[in-house]
C-alpha atoms as a PDB file:
ATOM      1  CA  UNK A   1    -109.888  -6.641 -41.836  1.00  0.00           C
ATOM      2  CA  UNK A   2    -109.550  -4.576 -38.477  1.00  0.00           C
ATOM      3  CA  UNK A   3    -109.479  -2.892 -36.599  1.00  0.00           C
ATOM      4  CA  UNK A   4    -113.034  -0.477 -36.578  1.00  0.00           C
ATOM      5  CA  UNK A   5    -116.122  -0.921 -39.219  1.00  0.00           C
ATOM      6  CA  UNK A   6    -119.148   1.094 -39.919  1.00  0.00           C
ATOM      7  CA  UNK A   7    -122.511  -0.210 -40.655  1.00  0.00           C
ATOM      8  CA  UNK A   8    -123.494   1.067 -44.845  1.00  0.00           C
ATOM      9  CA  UNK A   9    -127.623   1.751 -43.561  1.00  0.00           C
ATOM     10  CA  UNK A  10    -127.078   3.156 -39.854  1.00  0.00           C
ATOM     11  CA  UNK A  11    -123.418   4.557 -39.740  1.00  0.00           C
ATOM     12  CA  UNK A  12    -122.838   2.239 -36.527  1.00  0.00           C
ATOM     13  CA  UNK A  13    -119.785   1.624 -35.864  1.00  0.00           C
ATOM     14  CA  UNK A  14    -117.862  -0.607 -33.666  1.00  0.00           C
ATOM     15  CA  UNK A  15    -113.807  -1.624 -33.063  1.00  0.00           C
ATOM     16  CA  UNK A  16    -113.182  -5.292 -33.417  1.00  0.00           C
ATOM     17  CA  UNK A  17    -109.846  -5.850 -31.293  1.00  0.00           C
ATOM     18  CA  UNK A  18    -107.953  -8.559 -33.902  1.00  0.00           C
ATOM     19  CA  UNK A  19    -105.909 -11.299 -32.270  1.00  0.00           C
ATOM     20  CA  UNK A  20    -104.216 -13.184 -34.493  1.00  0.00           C
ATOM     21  CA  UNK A  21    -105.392 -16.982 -35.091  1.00  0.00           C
ATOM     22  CA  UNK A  22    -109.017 -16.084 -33.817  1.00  0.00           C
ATOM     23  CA  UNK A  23    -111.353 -16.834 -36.457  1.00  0.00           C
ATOM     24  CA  UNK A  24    -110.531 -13.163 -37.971  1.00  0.00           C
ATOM     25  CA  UNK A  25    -110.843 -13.785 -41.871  1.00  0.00           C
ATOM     26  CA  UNK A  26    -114.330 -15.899 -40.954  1.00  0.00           C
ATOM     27  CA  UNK A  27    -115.628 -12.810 -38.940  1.00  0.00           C
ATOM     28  CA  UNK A  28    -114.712 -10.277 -41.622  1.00  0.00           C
ATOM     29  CA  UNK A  29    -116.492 -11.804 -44.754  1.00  0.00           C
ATOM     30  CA  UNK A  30    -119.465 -12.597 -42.140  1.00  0.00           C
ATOM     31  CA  UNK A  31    -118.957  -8.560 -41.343  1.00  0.00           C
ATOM     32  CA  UNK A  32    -118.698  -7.771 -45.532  1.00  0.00           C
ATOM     33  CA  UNK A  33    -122.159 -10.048 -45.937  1.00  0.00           C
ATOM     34  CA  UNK A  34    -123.731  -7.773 -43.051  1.00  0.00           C
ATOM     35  CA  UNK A  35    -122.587  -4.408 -44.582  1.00  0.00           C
ATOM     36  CA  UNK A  36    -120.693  -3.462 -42.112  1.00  0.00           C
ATOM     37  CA  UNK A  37    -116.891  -1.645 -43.786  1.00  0.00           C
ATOM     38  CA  UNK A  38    -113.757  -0.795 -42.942  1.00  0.00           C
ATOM     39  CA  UNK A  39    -112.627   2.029 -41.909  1.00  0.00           C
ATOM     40  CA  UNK A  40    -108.972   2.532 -41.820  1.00  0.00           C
ATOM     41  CA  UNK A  41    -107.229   2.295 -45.568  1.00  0.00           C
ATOM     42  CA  UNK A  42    -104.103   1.149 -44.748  1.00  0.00           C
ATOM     43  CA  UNK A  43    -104.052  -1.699 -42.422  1.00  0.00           C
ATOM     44  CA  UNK A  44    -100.836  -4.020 -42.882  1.00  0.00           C
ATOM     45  CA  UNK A  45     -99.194  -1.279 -42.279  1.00  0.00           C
ATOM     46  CA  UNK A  46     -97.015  -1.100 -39.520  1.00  0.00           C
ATOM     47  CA  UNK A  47     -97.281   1.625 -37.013  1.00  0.00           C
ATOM     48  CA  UNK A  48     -94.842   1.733 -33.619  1.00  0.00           C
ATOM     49  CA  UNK A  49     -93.548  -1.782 -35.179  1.00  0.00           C
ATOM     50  CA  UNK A  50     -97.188  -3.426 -34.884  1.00  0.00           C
ATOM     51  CA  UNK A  51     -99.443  -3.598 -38.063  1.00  0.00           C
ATOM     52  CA  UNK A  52    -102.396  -1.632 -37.703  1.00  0.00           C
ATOM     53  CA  UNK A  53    -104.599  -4.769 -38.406  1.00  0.00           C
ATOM     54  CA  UNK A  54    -103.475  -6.387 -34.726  1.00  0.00           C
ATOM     55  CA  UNK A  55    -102.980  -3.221 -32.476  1.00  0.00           C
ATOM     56  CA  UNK A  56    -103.053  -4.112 -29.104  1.00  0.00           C
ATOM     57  CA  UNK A  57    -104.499  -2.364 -26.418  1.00  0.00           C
ATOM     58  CA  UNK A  58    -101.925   0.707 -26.064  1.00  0.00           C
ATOM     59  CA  UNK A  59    -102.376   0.981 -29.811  1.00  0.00           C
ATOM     60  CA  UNK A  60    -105.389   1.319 -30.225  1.00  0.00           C
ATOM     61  CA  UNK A  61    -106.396   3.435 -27.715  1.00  0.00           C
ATOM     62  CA  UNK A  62    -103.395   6.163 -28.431  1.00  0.00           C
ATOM     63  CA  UNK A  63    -104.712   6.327 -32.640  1.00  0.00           C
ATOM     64  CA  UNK A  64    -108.363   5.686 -32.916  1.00  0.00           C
ATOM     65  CA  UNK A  65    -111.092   6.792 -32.022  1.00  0.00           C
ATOM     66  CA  UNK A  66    -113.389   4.425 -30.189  1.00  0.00           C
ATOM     67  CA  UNK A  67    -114.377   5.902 -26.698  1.00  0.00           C
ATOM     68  CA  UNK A  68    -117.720   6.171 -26.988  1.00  0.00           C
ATOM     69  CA  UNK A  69    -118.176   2.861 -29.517  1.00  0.00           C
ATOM     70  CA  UNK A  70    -118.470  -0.849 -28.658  1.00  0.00           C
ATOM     71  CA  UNK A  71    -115.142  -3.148 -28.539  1.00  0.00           C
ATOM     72  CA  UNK A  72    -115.457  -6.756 -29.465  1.00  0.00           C
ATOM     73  CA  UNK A  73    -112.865  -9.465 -29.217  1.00  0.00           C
ATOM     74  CA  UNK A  74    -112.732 -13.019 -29.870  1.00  0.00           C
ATOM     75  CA  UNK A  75    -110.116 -15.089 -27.613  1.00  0.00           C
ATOM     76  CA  UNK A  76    -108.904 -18.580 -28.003  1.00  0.00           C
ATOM     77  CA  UNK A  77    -107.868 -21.210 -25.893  1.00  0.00           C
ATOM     78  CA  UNK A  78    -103.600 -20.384 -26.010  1.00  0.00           C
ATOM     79  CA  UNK A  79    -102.333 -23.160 -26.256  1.00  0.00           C
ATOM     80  CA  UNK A  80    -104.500 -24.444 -29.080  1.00  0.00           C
ATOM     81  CA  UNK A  81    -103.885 -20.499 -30.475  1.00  0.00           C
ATOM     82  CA  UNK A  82     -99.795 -21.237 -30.225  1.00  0.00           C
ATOM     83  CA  UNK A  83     -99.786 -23.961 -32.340  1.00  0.00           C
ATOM     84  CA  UNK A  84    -102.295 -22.366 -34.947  1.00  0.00           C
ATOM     85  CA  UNK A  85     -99.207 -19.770 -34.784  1.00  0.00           C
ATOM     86  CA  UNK A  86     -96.494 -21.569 -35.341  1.00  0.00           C
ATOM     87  CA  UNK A  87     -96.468 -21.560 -38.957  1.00  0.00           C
ATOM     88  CA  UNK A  88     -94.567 -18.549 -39.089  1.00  0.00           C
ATOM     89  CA  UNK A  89     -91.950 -20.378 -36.687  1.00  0.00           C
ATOM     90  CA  UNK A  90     -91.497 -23.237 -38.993  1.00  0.00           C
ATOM     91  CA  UNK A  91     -91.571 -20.745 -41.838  1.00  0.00           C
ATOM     92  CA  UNK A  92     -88.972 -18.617 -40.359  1.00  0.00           C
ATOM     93  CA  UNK A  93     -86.581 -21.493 -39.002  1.00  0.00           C
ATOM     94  CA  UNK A  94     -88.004 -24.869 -40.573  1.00  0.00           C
ATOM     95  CA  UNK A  95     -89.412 -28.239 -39.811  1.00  0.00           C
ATOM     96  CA  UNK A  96     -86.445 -29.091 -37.397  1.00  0.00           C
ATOM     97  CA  UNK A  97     -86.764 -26.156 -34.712  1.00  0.00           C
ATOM     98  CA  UNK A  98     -89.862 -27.999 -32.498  1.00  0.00           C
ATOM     99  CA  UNK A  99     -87.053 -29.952 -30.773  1.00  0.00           C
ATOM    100  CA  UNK A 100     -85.327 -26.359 -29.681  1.00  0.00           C
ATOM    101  CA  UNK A 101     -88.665 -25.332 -28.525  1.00  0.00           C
ATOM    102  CA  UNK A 102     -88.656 -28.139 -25.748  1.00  0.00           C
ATOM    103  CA  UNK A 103     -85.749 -25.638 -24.710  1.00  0.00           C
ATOM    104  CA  UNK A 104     -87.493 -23.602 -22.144  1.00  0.00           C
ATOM    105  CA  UNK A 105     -85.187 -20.726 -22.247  1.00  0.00           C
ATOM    106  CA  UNK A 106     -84.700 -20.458 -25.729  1.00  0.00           C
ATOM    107  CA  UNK A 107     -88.789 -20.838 -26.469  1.00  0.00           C
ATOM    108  CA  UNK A 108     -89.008 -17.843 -23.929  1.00  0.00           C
ATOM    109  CA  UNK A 109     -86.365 -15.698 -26.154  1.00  0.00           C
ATOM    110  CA  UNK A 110     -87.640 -16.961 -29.108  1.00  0.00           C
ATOM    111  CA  UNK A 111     -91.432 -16.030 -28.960  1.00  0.00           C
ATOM    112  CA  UNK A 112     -90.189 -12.538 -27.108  1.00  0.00           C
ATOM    113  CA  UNK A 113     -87.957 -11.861 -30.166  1.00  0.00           C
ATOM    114  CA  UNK A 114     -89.834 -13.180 -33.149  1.00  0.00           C
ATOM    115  CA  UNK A 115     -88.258 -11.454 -35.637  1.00  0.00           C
ATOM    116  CA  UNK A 116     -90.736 -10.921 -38.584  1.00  0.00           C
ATOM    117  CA  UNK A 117     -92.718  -7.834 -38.632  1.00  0.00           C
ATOM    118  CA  UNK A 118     -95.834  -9.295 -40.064  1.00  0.00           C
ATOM    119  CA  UNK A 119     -95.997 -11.590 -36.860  1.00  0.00           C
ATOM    120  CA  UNK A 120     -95.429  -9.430 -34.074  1.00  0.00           C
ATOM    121  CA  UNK A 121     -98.603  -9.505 -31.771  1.00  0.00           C
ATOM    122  CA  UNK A 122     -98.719 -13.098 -33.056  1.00  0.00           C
ATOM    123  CA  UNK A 123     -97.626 -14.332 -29.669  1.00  0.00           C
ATOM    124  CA  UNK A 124     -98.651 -11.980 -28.007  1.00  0.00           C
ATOM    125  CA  UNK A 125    -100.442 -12.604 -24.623  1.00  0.00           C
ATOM    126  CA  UNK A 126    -104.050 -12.135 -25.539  1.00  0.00           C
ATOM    127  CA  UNK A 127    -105.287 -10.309 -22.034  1.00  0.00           C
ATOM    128  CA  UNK A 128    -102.948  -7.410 -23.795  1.00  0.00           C
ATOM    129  CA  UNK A 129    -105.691  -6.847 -26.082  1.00  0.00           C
ATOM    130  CA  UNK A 130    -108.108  -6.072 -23.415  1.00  0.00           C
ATOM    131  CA  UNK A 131    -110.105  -3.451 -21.830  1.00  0.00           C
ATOM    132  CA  UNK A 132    -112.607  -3.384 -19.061  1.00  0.00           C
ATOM    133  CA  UNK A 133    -115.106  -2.448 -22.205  1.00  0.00           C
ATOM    134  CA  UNK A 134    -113.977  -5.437 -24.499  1.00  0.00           C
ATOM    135  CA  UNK A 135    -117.027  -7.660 -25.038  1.00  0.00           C
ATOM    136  CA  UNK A 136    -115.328 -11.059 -25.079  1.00  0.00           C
ATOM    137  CA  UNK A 137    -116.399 -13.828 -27.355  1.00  0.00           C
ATOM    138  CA  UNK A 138    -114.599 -17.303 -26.852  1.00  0.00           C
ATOM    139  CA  UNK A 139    -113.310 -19.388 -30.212  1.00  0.00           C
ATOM    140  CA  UNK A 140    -114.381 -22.546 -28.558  1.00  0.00           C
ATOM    141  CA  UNK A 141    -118.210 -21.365 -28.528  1.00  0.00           C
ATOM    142  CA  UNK A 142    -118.164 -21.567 -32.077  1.00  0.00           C
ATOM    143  CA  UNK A 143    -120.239 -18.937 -34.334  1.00  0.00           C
ATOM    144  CA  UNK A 144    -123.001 -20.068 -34.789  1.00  0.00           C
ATOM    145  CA  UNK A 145    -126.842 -18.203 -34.441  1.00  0.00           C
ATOM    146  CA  UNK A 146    -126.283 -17.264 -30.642  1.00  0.00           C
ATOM    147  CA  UNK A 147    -123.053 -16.024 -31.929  1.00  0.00           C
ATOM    148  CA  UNK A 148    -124.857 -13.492 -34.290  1.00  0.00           C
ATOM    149  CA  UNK A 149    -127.280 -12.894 -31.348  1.00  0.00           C
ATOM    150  CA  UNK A 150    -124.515 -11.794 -29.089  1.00  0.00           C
ATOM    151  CA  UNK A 151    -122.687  -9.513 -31.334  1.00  0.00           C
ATOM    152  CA  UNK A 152    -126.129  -8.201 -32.268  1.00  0.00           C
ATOM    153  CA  UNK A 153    -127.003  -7.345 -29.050  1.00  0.00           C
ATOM    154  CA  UNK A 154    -123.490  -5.177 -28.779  1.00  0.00           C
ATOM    155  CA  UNK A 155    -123.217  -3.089 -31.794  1.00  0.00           C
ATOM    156  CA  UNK A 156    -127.351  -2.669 -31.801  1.00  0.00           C
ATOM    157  CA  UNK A 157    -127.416  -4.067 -35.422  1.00  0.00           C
ATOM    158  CA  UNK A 158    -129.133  -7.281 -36.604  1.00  0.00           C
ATOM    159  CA  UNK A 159    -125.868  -9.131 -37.657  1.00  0.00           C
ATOM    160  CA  UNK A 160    -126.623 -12.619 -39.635  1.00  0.00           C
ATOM    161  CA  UNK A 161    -123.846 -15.292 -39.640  1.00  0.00           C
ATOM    162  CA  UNK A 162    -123.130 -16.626 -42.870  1.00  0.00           C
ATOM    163  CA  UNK A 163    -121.166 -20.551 -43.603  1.00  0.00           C
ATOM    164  CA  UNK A 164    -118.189 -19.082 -45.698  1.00  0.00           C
ATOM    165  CA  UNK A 165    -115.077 -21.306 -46.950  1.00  0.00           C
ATOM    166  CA  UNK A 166    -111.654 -21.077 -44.756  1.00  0.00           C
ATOM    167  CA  UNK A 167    -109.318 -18.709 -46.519  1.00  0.00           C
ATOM    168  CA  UNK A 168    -105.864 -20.063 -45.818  1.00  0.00           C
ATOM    169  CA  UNK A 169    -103.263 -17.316 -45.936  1.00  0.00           C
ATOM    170  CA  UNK A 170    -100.570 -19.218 -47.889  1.00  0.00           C
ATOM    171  CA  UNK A 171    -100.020 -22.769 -49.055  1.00  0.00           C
ATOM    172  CA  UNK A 172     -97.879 -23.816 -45.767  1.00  0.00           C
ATOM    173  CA  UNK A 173    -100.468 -23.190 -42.892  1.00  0.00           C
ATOM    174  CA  UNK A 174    -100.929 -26.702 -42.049  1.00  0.00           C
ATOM    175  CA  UNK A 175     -96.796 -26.839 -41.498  1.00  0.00           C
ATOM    176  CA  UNK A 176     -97.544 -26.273 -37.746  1.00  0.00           C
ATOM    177  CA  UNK A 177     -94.995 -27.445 -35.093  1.00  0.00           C
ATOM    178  CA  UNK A 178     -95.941 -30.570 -33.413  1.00  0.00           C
ATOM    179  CA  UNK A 179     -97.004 -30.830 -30.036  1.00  0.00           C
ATOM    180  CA  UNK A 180     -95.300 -32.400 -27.592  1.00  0.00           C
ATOM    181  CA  UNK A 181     -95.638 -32.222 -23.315  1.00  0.00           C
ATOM    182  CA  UNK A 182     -92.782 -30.389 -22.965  1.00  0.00           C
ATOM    183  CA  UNK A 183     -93.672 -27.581 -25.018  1.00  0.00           C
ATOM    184  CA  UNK A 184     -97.204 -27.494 -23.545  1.00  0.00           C
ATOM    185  CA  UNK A 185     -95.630 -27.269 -20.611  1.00  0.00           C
ATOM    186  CA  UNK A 186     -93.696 -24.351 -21.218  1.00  0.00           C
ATOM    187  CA  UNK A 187     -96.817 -22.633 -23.228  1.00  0.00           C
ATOM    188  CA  UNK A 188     -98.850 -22.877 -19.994  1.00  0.00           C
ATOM    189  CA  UNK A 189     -96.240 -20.903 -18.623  1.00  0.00           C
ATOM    190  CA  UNK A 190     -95.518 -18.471 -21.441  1.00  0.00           C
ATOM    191  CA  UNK A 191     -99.374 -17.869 -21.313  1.00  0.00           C
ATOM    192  CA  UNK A 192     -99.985 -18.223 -17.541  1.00  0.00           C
ATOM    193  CA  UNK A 193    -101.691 -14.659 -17.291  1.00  0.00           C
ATOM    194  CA  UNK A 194    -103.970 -15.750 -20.444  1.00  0.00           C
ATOM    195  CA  UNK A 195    -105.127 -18.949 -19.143  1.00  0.00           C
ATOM    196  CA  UNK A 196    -105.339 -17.196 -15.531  1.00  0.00           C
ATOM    197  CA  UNK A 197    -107.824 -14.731 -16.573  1.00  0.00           C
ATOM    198  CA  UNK A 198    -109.201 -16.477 -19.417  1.00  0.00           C
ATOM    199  CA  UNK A 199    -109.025 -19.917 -19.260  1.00  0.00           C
ATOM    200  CA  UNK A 200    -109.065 -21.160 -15.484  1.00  0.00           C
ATOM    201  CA  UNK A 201    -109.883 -24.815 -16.847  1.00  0.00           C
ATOM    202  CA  UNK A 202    -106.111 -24.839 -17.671  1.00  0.00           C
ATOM    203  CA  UNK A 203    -104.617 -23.780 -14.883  1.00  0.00           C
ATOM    204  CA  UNK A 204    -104.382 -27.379 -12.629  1.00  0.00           C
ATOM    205  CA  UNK A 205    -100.806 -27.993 -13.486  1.00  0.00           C
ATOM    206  CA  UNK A 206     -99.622 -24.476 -12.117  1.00  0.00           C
ATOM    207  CA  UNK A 207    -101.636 -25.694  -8.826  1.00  0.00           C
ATOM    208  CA  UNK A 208    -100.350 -28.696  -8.649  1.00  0.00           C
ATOM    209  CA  UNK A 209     -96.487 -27.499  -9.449  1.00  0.00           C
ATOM    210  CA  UNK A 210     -97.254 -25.494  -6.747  1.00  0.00           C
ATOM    211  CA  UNK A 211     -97.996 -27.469  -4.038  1.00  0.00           C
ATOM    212  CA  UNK A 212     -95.129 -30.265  -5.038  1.00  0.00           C
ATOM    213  CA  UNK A 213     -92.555 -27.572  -4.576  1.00  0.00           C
ATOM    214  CA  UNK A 214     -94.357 -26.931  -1.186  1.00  0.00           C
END
């Protein structure tokens, strides 16, 4: 997968910024059918206690090198993104922790302490990702043609989009904690600068919280 791939015929190349839950696995076989590759060898490796496949902003900018190369990101509604997550928080502490997450303290500490490595950046607000030269693509557009037109237009490659099967990463993805107010409630908190800069739409019940405490 991520996070920068060069283009077999041209030598383009371009960084795709990975957030996790984002239609990743669907973008790379599109990228694989459009011969674009991958450039780094190693990339569930972990580097400064992130794996190189979901660097964040800092990340990436302090080990690659992609000044002077496009940057292309795909973002996700985050609440709809949280619960996509959450199979690694069933996985880690099983079917009976979504009551605990009601908790508002302890989903705070929870999602700011997630303890296994291959999830960090999981939860991860997704504006930490982001650059002022990110080209931003949003999940709920879908990927279809104007999709391919769009990221064509960015990396100066014709880029096809091909209808390839979901891989699931293991057998328990659909184990996803149930959603409930309360913990939407708290998410729109957790993810206030995300849906602030990203998602306005979702913002209302932050305005209206406001002006009942006023």
């Amino acid at each position: 997968m991520m996070p920068t791939y060069r283009h077999n015929p041209t030598g383009k190349r371009f960084l795709f910024i990975h957030i996790p839950r984002t239609a990743g696995r669907f973008f790379e076989e599109n990228l694989k059918l459009n011969s674009f590759e991958l450039e780094q060898d190693h990339i569930w490796k972990s580097v400064d206690g992130v794996e190189v496949a979901h660097f964040h902003r800092d990340l990436y900018e302090k080990y690659f090198d992609i000044k002077h190369i496009p940057h292309v990101t795909i973002v996700r509604n985050p609440i709809d993104r949280f619960f996509s997550c959450s199979i690694f928080i069933r996985r880690m502490y099983g079917n009976d922790i979504d009551n605990l997450l009601e908790d508002e303290m302890y989903f705070y500490s929870l999602l700011q302490n997630f303890p296994l490595t291959e999830s960090v950046n999981w939860f991860r607000n997704q504006v930490d990702f982001l650059s002022d030269k990110t080209n931003i693509w949003k999940f709920e557009r879908k990927f279809g043609d104007d999709f391919g037109e769009w990221l064509s237009d960015i990396i100066g490659v014709p880029f096809t989009i091909h209808d390839v099967p979901y891989k699931k990463l293991s057998t328990d993805e659909d184990n996803k904690v149930i959603r409930t107010d309360k913990i939407i409630d708290n998410l729109r908190e957790f993810y206030r600068r995300d849906i602030e800069q990203l998602y306005p739409e979702l913002a209302a019940p932050f305005q209206e919280r406001t002006k009942t405490k006023i």
